[in-house]
Protein backbone atom coordinates (compact mmCIF):
# COMPACT_ATOMS: atom_id res chain seq x y z
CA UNK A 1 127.83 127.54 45.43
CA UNK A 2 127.79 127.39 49.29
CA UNK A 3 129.00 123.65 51.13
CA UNK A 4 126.53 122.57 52.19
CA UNK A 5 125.91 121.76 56.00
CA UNK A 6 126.49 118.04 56.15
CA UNK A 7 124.93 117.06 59.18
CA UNK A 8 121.19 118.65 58.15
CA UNK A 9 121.27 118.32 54.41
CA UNK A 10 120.91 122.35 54.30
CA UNK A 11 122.84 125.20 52.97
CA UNK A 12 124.42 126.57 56.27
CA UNK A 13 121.65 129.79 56.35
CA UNK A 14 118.83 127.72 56.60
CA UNK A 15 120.40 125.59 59.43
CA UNK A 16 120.57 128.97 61.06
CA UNK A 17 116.85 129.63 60.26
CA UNK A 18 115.74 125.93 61.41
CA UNK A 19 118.04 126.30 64.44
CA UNK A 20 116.28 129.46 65.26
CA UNK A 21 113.05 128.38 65.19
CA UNK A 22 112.86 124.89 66.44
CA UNK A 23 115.34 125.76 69.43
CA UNK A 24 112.33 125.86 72.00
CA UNK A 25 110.98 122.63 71.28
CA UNK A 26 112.37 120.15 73.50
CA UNK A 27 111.66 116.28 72.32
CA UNK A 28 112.80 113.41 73.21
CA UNK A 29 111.52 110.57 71.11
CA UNK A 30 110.58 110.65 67.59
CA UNK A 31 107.15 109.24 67.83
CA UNK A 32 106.79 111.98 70.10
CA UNK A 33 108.48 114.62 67.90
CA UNK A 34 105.99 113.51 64.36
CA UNK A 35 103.06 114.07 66.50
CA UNK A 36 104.32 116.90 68.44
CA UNK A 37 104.58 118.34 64.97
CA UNK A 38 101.59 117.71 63.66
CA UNK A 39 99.15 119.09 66.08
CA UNK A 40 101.55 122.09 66.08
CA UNK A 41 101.08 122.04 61.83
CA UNK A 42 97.15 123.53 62.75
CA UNK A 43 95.91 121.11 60.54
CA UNK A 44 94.27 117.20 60.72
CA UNK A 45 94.27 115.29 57.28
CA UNK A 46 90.70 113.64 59.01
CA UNK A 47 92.07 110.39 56.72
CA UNK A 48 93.69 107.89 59.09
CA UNK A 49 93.25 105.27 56.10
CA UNK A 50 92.04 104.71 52.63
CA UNK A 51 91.28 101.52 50.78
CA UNK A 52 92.23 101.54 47.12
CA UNK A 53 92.45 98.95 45.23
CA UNK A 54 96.20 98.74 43.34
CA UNK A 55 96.12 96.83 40.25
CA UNK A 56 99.48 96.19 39.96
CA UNK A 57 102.56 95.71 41.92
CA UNK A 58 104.51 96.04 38.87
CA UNK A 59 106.36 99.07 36.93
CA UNK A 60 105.03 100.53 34.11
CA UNK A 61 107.70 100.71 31.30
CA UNK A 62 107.51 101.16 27.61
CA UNK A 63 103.47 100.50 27.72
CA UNK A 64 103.71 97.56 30.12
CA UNK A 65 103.81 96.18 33.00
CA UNK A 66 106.85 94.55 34.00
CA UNK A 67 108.25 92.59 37.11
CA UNK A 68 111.00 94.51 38.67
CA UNK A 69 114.40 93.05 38.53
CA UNK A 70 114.90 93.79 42.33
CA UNK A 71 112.16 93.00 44.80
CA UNK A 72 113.02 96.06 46.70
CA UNK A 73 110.63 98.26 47.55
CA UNK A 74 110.53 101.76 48.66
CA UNK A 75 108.15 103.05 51.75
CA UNK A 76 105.90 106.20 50.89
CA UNK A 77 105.31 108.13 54.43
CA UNK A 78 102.99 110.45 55.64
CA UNK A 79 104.87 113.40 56.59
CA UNK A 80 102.34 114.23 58.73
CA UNK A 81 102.45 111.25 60.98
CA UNK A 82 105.31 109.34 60.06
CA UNK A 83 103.58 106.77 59.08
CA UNK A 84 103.63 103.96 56.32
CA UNK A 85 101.17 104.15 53.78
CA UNK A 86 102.09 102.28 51.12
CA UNK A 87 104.86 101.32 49.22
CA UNK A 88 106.40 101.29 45.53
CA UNK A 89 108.96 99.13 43.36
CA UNK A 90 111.70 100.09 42.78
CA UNK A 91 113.64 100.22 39.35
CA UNK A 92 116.97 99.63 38.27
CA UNK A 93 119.31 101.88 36.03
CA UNK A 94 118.75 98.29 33.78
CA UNK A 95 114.90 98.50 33.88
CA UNK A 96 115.69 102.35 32.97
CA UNK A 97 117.84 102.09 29.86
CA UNK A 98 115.34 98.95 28.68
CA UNK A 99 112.69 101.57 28.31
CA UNK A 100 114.87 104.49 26.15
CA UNK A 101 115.83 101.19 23.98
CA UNK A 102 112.08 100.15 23.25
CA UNK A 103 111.04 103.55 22.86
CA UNK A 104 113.34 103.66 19.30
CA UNK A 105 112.68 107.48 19.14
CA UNK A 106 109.33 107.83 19.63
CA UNK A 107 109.20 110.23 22.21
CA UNK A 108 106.90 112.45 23.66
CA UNK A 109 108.52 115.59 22.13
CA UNK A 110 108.38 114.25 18.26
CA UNK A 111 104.36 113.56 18.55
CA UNK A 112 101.95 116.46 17.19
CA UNK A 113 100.12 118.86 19.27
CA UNK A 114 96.82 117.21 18.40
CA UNK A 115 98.69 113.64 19.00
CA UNK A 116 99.44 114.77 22.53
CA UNK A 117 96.06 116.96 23.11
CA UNK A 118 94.31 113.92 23.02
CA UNK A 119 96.04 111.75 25.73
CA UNK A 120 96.12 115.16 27.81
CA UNK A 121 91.95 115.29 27.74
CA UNK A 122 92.21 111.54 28.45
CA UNK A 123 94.19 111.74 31.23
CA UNK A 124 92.47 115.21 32.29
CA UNK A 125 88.98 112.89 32.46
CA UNK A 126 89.67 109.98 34.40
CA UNK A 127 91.64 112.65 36.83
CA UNK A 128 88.28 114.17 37.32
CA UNK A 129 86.58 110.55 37.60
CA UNK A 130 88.28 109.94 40.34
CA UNK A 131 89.51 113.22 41.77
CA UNK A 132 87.92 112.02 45.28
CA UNK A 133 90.34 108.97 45.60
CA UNK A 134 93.04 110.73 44.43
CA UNK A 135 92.64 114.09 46.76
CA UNK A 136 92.75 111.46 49.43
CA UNK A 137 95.69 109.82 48.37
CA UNK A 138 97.15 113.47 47.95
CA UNK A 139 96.38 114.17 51.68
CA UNK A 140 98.04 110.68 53.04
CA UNK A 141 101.04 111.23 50.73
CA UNK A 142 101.60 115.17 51.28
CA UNK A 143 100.42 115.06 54.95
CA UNK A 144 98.11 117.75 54.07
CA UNK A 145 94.27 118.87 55.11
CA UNK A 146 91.78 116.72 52.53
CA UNK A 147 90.21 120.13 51.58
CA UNK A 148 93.81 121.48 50.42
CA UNK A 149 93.99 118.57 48.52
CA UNK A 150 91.32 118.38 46.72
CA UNK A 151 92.15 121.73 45.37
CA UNK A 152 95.41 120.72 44.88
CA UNK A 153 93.46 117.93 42.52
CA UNK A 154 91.01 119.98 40.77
């Protein structure tokens, strides 16, 4: 496998590809360079904000809801604008091996086809329900064009 390029996180060809084509933009501050970039991306997101309720702060492990041991938290960014949108908790290798205890083998694989068919339609439906809020949501997170995302969703 090729080493990779340290300094841009790529494998040294596609520094040579990004070096190629972003050589002839000339920026000087990053708030200038995320929305230098996205009027350049051709595309607006029309969402500058979206109010949806979260019911819970908490992470969802083994069926519940549970505190997280750590009260970090980690940002989620439009890549469009750089921006905060929200944030998650985050979990611990702790909080991680907690949940493959409590599950005691009863995992997803071992269930019947019919078993899983069922949650799948479930899920499926309330995706649906709310496939508005969430193409939104997509947009904001993906820094994509509401219309993409709401394919994206359907």
């Amino acid at each position: 496998m090729a080493e990779t390029d340290r300094t841009s996180g790529f494998y040294p060809m596609a520094s040579l590809i990004k070096l190629k084509y972003m050589k002839n933009i000339n920026i000087k501050h990053k708030s200038q360079s995320s929305q230098f970039l996205h009027q350049q991306s051709g595309h607006n997101s029309n969402i500058t904000e979206i109010a949806i309720p979260v019911p819970n702060r908490q992470l969802f492990i083994s069926s519940e809801w549970r505190e997280p041991v750590l009260k970090k938290r980690i940002p989620i960014i439009n890549p469009s604008t750089e921006e905060i949108i929200g944030d998650i908790p985050a979990a611990t290798e702790k909080m991680w091996s907690l949940r493959w205890k409590q599950n005691k083998g009863r995992d997803w694989a071992f269930t019947s086809g019919a078993f899983r068919a069922k949650y799948l339609r479930a899920i499926a439906a309330k995706i649906t329900e709310r496939k508005s809020e969430l193409a939104k949501l997509e947009a904001l997170d993906c820094g994509k064009p509401l219309d993409e995302a709401a394919w994206d969703i359907a």
